[in-house]
C-alpha atoms as a PDB file:
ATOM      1  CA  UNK A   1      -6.213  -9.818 -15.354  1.00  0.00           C
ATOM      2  CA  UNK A   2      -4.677  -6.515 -15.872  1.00  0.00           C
ATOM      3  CA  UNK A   3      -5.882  -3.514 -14.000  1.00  0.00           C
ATOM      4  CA  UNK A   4      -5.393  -0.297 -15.339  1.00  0.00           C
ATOM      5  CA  UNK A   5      -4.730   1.159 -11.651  1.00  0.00           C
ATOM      6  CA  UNK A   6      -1.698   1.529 -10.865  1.00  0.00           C
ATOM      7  CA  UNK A   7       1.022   2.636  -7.753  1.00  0.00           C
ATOM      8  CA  UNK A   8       2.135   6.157  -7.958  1.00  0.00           C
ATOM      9  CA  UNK A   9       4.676   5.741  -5.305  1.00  0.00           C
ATOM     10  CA  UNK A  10       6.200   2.457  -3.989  1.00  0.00           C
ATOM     11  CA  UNK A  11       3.856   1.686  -1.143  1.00  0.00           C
ATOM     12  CA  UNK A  12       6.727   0.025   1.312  1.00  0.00           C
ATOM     13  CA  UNK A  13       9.129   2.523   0.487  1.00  0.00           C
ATOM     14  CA  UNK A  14       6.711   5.216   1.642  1.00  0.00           C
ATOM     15  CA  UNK A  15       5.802   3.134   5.135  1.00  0.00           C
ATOM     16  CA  UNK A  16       9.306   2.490   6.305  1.00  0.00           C
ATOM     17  CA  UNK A  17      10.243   5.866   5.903  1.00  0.00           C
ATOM     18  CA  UNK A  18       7.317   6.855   7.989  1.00  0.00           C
ATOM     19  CA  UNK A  19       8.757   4.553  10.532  1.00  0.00           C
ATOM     20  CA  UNK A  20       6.567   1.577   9.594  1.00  0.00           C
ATOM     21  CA  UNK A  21       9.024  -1.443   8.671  1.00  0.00           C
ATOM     22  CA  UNK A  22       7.241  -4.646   7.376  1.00  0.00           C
ATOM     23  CA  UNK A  23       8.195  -5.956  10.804  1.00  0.00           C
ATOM     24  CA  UNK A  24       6.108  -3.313  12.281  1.00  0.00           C
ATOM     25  CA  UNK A  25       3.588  -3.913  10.394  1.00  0.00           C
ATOM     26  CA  UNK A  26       2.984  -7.469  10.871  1.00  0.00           C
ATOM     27  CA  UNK A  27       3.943  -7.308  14.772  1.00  0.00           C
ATOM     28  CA  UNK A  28       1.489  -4.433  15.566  1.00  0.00           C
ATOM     29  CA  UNK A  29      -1.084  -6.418  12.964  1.00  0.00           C
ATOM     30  CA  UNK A  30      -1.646  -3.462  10.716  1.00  0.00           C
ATOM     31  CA  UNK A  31      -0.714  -5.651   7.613  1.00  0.00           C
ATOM     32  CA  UNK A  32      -0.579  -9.209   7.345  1.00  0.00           C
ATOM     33  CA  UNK A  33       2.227 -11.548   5.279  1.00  0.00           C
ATOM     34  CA  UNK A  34      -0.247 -11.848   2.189  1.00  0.00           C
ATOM     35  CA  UNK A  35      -1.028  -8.067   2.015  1.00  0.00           C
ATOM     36  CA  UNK A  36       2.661  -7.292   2.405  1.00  0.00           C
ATOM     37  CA  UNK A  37       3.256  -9.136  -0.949  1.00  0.00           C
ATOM     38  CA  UNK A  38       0.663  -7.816  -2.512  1.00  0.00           C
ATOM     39  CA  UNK A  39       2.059  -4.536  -2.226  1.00  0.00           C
ATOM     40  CA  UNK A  40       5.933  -5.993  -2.898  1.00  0.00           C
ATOM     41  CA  UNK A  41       4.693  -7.479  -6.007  1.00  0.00           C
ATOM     42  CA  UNK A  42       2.336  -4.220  -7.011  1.00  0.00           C
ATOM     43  CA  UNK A  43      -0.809  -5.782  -7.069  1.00  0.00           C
ATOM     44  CA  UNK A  44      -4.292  -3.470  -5.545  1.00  0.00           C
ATOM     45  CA  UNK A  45      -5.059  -4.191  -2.315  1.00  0.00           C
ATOM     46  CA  UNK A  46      -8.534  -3.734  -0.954  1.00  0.00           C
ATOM     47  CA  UNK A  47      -9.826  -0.515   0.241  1.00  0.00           C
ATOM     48  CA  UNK A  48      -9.900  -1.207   3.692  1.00  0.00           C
ATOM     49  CA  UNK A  49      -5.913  -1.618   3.415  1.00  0.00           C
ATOM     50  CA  UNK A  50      -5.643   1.632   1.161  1.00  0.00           C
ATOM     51  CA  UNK A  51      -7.438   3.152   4.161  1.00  0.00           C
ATOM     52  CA  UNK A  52      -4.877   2.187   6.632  1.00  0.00           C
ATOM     53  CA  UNK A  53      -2.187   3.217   4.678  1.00  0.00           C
ATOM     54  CA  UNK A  54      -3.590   6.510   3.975  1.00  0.00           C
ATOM     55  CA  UNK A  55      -4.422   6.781   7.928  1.00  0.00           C
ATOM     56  CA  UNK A  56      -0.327   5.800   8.853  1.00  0.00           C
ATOM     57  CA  UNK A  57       0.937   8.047   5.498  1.00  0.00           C
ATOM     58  CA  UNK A  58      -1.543  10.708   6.606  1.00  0.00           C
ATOM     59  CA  UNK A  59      -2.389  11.144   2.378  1.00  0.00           C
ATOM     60  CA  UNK A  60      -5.829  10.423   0.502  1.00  0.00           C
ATOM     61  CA  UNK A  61      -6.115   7.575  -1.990  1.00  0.00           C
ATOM     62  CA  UNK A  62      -5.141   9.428  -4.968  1.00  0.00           C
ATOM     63  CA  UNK A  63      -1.532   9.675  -3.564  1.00  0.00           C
ATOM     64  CA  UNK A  64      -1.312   5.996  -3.814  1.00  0.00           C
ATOM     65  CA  UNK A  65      -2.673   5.171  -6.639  1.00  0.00           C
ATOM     66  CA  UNK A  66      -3.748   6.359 -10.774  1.00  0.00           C
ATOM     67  CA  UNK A  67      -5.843   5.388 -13.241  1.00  0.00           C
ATOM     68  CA  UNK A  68      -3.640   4.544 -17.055  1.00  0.00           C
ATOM     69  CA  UNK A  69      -5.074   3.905 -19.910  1.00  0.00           C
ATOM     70  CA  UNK A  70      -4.238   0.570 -21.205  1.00  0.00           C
END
């Protein structure tokens, strides 16, 4: 199934510059292995994981994510 939401920015990218490495995310249990490659592979995660990423980014949903017309 395609979604037409889409990443704006690359989520990991983002995180590890803010200091949160994948190793730091699974170690302080913010993110676990499956979420991790959801976001490596670009797939939408569920809200409760865009909320934590907005909460460690410090940014609101729409800086993660768009809406494309297919």
């Amino acid at each position: 199934l395609k979604m037409p939401i889409h990443y704006k920015v690359d989520v990991l990218e983002a995180l590890k510059r803010a200091g949160y490495s994948t190793y730091r995310l699974r170690q302080e249990k913010l993110m676990g292995e499956r979420v991790i490659q959801q976001l490596r592979n670009g797939e939408i995660v569920s809200w409760k994981t865009i909320d934590t990423i907005c909460t460690l980014l410090k940014c609101q949903p729409g800086d993660l994510v768009e809406h494309r017309e297919e």
